[in-house]
PDB file of N, CA and C in Angstrom:
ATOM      1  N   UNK A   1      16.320   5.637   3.197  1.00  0.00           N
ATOM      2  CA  UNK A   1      16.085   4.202   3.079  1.00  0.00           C
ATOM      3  C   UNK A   1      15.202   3.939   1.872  1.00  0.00           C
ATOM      4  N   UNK A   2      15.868   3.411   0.965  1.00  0.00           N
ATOM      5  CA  UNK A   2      15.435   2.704   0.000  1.00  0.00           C
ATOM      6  C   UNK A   2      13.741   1.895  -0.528  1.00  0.00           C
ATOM      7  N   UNK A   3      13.975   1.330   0.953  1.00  0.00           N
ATOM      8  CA  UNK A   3      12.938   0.527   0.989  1.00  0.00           C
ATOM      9  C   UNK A   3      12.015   1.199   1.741  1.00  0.00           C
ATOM     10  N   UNK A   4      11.614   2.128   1.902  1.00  0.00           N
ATOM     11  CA  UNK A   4      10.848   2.808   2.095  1.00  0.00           C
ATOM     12  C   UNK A   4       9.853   3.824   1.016  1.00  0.00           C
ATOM     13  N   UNK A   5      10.396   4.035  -0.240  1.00  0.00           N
ATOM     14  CA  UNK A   5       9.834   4.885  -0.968  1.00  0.00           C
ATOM     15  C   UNK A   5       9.558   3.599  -2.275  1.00  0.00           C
ATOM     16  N   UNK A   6       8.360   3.809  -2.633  1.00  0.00           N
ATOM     17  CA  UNK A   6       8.153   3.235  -3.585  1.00  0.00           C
ATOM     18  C   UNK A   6       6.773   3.223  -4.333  1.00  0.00           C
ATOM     19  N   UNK A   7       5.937   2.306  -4.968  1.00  0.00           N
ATOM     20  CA  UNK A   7       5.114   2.332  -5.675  1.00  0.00           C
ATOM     21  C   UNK A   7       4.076   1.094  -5.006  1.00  0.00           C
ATOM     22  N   UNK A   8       2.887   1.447  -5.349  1.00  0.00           N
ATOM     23  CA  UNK A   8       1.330   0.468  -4.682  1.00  0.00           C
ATOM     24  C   UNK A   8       0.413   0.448  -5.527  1.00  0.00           C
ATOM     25  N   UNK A   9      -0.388  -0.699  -5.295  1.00  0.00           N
ATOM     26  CA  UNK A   9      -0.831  -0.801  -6.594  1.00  0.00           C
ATOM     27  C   UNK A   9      -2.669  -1.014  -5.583  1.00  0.00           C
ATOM     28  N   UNK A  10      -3.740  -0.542  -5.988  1.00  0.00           N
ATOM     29  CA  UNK A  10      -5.173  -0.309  -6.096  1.00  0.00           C
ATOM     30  C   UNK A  10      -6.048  -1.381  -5.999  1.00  0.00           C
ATOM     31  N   UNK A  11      -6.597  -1.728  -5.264  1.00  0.00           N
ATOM     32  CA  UNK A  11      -7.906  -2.589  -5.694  1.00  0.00           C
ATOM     33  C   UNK A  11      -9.168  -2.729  -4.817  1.00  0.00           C
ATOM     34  N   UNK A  12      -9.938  -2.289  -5.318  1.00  0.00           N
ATOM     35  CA  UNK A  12     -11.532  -2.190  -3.986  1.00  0.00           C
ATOM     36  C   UNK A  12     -12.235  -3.435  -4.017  1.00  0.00           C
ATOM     37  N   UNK A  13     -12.409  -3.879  -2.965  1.00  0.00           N
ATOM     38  CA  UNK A  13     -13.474  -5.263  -2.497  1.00  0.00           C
ATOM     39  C   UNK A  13     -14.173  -4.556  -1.812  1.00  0.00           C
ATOM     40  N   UNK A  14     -15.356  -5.179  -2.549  1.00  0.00           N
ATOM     41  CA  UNK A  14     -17.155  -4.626  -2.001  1.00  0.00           C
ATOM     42  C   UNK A  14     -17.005  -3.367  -1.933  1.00  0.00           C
ATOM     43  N   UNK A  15     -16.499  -2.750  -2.776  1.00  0.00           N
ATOM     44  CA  UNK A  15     -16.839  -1.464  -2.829  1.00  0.00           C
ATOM     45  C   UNK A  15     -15.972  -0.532  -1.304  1.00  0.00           C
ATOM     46  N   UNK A  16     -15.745  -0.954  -0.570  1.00  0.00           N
ATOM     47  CA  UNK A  16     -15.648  -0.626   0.576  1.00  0.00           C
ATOM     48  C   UNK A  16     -13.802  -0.734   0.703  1.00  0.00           C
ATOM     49  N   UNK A  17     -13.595  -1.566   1.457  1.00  0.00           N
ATOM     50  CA  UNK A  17     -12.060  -1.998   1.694  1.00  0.00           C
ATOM     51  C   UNK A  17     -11.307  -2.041   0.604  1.00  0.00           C
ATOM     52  N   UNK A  18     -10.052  -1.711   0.654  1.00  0.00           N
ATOM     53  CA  UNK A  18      -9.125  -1.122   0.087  1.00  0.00           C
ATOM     54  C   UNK A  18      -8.276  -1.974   0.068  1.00  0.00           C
ATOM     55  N   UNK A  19      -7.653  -3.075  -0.950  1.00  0.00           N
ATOM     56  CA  UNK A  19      -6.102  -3.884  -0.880  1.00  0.00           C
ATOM     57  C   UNK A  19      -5.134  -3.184  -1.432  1.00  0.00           C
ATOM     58  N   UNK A  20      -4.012  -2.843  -0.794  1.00  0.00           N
ATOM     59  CA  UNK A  20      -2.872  -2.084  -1.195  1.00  0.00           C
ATOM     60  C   UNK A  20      -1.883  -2.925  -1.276  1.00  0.00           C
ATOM     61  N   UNK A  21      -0.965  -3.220  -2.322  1.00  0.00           N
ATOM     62  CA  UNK A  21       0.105  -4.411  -2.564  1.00  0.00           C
ATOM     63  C   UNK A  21       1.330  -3.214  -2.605  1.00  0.00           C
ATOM     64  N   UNK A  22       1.859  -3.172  -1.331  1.00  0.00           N
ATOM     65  CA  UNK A  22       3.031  -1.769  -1.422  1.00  0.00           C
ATOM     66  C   UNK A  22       4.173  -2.608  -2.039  1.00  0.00           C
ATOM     67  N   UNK A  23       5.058  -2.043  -2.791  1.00  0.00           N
ATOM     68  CA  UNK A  23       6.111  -2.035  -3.833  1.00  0.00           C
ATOM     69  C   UNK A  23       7.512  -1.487  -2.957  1.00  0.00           C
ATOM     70  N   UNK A  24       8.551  -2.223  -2.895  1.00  0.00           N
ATOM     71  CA  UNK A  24       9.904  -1.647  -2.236  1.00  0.00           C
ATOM     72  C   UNK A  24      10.175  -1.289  -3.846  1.00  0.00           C
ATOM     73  N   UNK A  25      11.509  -0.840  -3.131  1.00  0.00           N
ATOM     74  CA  UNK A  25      11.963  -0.229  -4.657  1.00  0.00           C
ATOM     75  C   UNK A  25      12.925  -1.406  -5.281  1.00  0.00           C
ATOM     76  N   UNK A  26      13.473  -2.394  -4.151  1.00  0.00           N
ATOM     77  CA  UNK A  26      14.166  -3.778  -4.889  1.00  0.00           C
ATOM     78  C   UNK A  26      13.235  -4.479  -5.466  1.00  0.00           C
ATOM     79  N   UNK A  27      11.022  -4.226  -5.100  1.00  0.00           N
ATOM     80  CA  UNK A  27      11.073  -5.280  -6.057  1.00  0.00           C
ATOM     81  C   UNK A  27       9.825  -6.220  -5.261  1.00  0.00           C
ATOM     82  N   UNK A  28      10.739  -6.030  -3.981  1.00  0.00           N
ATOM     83  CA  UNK A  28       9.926  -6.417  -2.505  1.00  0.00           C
ATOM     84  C   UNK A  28       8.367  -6.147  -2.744  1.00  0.00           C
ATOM     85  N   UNK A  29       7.680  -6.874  -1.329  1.00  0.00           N
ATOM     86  CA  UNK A  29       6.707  -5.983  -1.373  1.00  0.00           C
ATOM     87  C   UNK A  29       6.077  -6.322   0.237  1.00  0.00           C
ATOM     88  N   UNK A  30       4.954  -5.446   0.264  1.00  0.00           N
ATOM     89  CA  UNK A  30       3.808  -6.199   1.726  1.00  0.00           C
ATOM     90  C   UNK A  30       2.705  -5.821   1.134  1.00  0.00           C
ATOM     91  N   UNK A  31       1.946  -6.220   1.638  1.00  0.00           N
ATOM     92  CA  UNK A  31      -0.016  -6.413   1.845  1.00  0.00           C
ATOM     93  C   UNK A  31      -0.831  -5.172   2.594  1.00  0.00           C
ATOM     94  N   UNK A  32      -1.349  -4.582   2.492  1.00  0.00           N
ATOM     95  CA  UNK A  32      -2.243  -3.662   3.306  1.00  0.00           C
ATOM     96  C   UNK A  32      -4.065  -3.611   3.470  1.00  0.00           C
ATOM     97  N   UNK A  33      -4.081  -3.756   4.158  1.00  0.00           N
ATOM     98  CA  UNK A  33      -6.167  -3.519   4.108  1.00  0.00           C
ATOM     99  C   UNK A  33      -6.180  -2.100   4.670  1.00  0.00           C
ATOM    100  N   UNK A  34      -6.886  -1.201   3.788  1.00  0.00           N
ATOM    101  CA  UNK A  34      -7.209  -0.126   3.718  1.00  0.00           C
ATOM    102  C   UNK A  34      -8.155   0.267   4.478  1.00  0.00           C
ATOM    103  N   UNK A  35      -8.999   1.206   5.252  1.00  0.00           N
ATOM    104  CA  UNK A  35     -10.281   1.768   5.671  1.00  0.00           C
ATOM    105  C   UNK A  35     -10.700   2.901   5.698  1.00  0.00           C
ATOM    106  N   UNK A  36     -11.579   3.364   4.781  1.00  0.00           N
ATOM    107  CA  UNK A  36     -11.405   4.302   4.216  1.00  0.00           C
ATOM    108  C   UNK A  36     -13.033   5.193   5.512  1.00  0.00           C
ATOM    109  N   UNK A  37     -12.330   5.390   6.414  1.00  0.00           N
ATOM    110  CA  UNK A  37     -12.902   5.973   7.551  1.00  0.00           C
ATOM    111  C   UNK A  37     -12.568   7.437   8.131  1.00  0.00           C
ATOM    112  N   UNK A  38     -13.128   8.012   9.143  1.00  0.00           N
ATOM    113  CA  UNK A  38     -12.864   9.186   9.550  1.00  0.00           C
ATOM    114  C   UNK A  38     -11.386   9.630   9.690  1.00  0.00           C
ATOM    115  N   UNK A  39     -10.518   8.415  10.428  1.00  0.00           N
ATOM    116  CA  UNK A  39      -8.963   8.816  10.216  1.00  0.00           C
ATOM    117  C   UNK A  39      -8.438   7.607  10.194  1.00  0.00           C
ATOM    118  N   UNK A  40      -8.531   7.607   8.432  1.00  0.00           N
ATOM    119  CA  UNK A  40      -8.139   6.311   7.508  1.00  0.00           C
ATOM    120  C   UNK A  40      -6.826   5.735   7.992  1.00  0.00           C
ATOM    121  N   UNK A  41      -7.180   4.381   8.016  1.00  0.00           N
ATOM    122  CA  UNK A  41      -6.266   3.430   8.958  1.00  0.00           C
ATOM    123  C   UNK A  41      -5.597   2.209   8.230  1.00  0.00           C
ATOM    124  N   UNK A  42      -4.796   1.611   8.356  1.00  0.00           N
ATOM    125  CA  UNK A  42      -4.600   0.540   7.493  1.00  0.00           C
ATOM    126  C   UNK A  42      -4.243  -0.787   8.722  1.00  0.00           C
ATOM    127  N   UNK A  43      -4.560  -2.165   8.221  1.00  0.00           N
ATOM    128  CA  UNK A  43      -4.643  -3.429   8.797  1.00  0.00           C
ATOM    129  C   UNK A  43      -3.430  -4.234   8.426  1.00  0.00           C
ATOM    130  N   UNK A  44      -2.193  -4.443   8.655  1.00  0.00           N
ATOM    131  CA  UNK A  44      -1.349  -5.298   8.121  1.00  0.00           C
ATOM    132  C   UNK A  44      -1.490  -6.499   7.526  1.00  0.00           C
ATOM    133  N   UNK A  45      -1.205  -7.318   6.584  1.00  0.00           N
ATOM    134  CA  UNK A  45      -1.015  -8.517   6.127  1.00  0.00           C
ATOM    135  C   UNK A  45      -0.070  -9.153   5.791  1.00  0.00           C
ATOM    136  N   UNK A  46       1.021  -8.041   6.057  1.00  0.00           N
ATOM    137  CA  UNK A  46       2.138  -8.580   5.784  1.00  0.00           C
ATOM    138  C   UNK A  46       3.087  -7.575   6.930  1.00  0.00           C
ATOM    139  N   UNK A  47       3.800  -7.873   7.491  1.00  0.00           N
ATOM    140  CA  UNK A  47       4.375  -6.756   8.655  1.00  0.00           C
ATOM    141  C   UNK A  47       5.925  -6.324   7.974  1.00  0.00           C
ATOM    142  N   UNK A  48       6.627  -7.600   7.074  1.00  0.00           N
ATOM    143  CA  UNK A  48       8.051  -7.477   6.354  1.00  0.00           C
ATOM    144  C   UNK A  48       7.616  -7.210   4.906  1.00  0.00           C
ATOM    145  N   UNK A  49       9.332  -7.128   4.628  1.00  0.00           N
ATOM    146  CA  UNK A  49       8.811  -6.894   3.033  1.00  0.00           C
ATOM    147  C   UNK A  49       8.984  -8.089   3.007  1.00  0.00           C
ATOM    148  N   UNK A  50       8.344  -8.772   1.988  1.00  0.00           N
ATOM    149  CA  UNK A  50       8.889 -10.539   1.311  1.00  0.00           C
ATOM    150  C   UNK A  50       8.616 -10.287  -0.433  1.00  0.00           C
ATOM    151  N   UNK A  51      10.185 -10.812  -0.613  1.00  0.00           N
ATOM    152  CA  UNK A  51      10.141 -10.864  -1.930  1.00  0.00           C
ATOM    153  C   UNK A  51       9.317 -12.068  -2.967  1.00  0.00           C
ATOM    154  N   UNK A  52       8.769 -11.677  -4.057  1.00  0.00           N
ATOM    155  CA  UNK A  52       7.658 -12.594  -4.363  1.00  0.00           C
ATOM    156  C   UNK A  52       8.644 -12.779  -6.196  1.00  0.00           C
ATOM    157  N   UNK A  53       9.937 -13.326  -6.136  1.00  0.00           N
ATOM    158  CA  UNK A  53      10.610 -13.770  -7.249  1.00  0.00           C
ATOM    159  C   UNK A  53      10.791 -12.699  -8.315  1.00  0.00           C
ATOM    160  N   UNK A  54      10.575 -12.643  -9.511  1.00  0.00           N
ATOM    161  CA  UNK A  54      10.543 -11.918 -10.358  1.00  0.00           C
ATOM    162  C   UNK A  54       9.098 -11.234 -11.261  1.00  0.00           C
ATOM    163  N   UNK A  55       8.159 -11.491 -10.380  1.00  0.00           N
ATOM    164  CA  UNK A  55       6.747 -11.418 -10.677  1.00  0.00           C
ATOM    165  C   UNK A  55       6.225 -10.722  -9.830  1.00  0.00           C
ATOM    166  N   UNK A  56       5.487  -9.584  -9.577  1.00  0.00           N
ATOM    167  CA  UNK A  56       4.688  -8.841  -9.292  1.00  0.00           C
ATOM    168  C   UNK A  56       2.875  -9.081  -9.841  1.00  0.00           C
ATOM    169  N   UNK A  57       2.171  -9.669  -9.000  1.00  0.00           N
ATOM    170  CA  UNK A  57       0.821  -9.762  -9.189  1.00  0.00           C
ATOM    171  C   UNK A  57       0.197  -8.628  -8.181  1.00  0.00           C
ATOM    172  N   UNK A  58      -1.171  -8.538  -8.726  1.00  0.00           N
ATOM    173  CA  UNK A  58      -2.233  -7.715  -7.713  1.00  0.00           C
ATOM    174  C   UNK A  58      -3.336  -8.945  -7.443  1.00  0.00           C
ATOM    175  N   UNK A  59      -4.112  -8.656  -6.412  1.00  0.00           N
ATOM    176  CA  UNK A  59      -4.786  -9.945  -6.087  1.00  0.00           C
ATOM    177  C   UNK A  59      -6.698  -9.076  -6.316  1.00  0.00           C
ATOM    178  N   UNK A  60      -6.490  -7.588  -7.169  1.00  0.00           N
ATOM    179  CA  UNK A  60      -7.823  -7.469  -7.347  1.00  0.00           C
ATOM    180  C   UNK A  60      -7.863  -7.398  -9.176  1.00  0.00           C
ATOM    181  N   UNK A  61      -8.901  -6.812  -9.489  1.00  0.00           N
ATOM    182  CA  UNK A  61      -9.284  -7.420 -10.790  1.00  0.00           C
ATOM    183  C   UNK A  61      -9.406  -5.473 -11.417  1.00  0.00           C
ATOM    184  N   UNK A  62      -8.720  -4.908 -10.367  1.00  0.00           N
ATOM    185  CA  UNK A  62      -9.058  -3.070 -10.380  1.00  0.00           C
ATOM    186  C   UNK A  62      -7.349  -2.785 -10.267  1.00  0.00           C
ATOM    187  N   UNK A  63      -6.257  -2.478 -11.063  1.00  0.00           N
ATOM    188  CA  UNK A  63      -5.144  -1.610 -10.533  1.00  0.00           C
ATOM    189  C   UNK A  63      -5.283  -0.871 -11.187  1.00  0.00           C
ATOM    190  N   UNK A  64      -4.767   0.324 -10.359  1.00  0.00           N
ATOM    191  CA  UNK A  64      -3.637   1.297 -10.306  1.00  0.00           C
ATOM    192  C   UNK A  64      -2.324   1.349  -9.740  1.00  0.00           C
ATOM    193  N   UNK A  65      -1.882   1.646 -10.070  1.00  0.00           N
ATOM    194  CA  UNK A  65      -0.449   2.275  -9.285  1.00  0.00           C
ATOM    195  C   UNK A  65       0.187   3.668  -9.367  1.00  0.00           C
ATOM    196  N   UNK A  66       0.516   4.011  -7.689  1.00  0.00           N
ATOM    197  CA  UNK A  66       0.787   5.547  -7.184  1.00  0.00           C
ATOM    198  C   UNK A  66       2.084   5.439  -6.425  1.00  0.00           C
ATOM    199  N   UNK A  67       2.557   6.298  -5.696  1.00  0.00           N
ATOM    200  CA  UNK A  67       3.570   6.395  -5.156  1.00  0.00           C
ATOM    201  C   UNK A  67       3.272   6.135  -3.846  1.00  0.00           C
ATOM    202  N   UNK A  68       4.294   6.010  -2.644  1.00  0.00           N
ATOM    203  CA  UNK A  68       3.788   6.294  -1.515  1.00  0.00           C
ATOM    204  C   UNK A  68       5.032   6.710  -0.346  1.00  0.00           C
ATOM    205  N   UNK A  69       5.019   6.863   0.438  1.00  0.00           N
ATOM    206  CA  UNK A  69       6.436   7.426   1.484  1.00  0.00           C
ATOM    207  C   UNK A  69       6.193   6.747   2.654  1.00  0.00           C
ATOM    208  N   UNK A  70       6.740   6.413   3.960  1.00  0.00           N
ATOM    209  CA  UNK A  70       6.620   6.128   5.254  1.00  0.00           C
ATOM    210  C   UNK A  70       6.926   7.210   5.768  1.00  0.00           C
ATOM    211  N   UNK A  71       6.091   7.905   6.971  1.00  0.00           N
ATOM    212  CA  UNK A  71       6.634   8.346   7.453  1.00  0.00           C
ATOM    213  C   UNK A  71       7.756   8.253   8.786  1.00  0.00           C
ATOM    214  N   UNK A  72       6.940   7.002   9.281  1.00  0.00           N
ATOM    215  CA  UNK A  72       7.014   6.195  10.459  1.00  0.00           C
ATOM    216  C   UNK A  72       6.537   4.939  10.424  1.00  0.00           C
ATOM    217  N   UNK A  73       7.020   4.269  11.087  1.00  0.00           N
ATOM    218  CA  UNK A  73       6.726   3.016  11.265  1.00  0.00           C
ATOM    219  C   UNK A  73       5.342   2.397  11.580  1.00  0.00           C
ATOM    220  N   UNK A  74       4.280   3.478  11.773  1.00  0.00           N
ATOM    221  CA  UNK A  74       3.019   3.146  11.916  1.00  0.00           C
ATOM    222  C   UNK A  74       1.828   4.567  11.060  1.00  0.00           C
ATOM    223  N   UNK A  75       2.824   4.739   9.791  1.00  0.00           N
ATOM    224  CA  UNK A  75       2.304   5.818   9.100  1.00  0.00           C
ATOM    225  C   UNK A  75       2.864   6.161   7.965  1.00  0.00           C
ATOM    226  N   UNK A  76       2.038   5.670   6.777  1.00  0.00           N
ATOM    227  CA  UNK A  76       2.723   6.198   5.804  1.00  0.00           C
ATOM    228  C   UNK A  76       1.081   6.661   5.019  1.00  0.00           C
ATOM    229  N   UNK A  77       1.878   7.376   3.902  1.00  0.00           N
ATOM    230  CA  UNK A  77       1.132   8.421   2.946  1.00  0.00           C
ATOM    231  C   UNK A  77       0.893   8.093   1.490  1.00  0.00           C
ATOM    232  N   UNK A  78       0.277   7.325   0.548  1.00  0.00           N
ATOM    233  CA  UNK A  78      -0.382   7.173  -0.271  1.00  0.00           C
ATOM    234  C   UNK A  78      -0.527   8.466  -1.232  1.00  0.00           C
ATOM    235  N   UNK A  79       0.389   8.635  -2.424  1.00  0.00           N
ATOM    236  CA  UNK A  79       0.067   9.630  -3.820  1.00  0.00           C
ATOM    237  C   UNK A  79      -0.619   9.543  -4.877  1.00  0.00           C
ATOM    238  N   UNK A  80      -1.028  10.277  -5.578  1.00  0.00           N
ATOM    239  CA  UNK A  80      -2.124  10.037  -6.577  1.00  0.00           C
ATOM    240  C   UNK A  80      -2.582  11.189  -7.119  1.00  0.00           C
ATOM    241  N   UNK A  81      -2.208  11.416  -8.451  1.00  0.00           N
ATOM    242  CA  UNK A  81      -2.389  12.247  -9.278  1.00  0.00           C
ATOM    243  C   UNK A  81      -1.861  13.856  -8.027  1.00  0.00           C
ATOM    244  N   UNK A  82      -2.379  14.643  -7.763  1.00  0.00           N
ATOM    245  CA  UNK A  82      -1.934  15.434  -7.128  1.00  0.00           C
ATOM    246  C   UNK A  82      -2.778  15.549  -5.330  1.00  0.00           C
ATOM    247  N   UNK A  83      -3.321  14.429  -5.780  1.00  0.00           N
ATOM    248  CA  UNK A  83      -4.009  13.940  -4.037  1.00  0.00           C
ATOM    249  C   UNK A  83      -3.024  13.339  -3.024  1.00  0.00           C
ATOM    250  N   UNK A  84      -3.064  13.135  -2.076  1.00  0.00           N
ATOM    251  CA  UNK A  84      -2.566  12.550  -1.009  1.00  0.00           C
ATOM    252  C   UNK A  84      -3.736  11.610  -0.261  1.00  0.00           C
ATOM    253  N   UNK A  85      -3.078  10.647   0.897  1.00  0.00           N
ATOM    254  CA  UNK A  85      -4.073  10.200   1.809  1.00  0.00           C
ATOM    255  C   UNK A  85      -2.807  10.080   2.813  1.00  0.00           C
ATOM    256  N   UNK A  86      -3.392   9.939   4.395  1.00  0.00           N
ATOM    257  CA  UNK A  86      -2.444   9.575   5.135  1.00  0.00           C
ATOM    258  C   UNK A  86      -3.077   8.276   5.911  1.00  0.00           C
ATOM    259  N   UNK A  87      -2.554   7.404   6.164  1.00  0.00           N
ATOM    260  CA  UNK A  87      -2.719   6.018   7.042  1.00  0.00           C
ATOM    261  C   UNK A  87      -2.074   5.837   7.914  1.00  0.00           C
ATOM    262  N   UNK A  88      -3.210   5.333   9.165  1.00  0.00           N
ATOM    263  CA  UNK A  88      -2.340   5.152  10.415  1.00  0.00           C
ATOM    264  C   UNK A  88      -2.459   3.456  10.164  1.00  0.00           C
ATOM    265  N   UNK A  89      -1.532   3.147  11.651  1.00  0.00           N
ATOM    266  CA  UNK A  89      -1.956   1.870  11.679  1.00  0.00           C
ATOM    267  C   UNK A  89      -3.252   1.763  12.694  1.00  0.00           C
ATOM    268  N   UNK A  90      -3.567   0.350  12.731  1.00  0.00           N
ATOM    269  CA  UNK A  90      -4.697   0.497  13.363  1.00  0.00           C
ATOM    270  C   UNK A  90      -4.822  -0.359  14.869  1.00  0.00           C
TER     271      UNK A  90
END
């Protein structure tokens, strides 16, 4: 599935929480709040993909962009340089 593998893009508020803007590979996208805790979890903000036209924004003032995979529907995995992270839901 297609829409499952794709690209996310970085941004830290207060130093702390984590906004992840996940990337489908059409283009799509969803929202994530990060927590970067004992067994790092993520907060939905978006539960579908929704397409946002022909424009791709980040809503922090910090990107990057990495890869990432699902594994499951309440777990996917975050790439980066030769690091990993894994996220549950929460």
């Amino acid at each position: 599935d297609q829409s499952l593998v794709g690209t996310w893009e970085s941004g830290v508020v207060n130093g702390y929480y984590i906004h992840q803007k996940i990337f489908g590979a059409d283009g799509s996208f969803a929202s994530r709040w990060l927590y970067a805790t004992g067994r790092s979890t993520y907060s939905e903000v978006s539960g579908t993909w929704t397409a946002d036209g022909y424009t791709l924004t980040t809503v922090t003032d910090h990107t990057d962009t990495y890869s990432y995979t699902f594994t499951d529907s309440d777990t996917f995995t975050l790439q980066w340089d030769s690091e990993s992270r894994i996220y549950y839901r929460t």
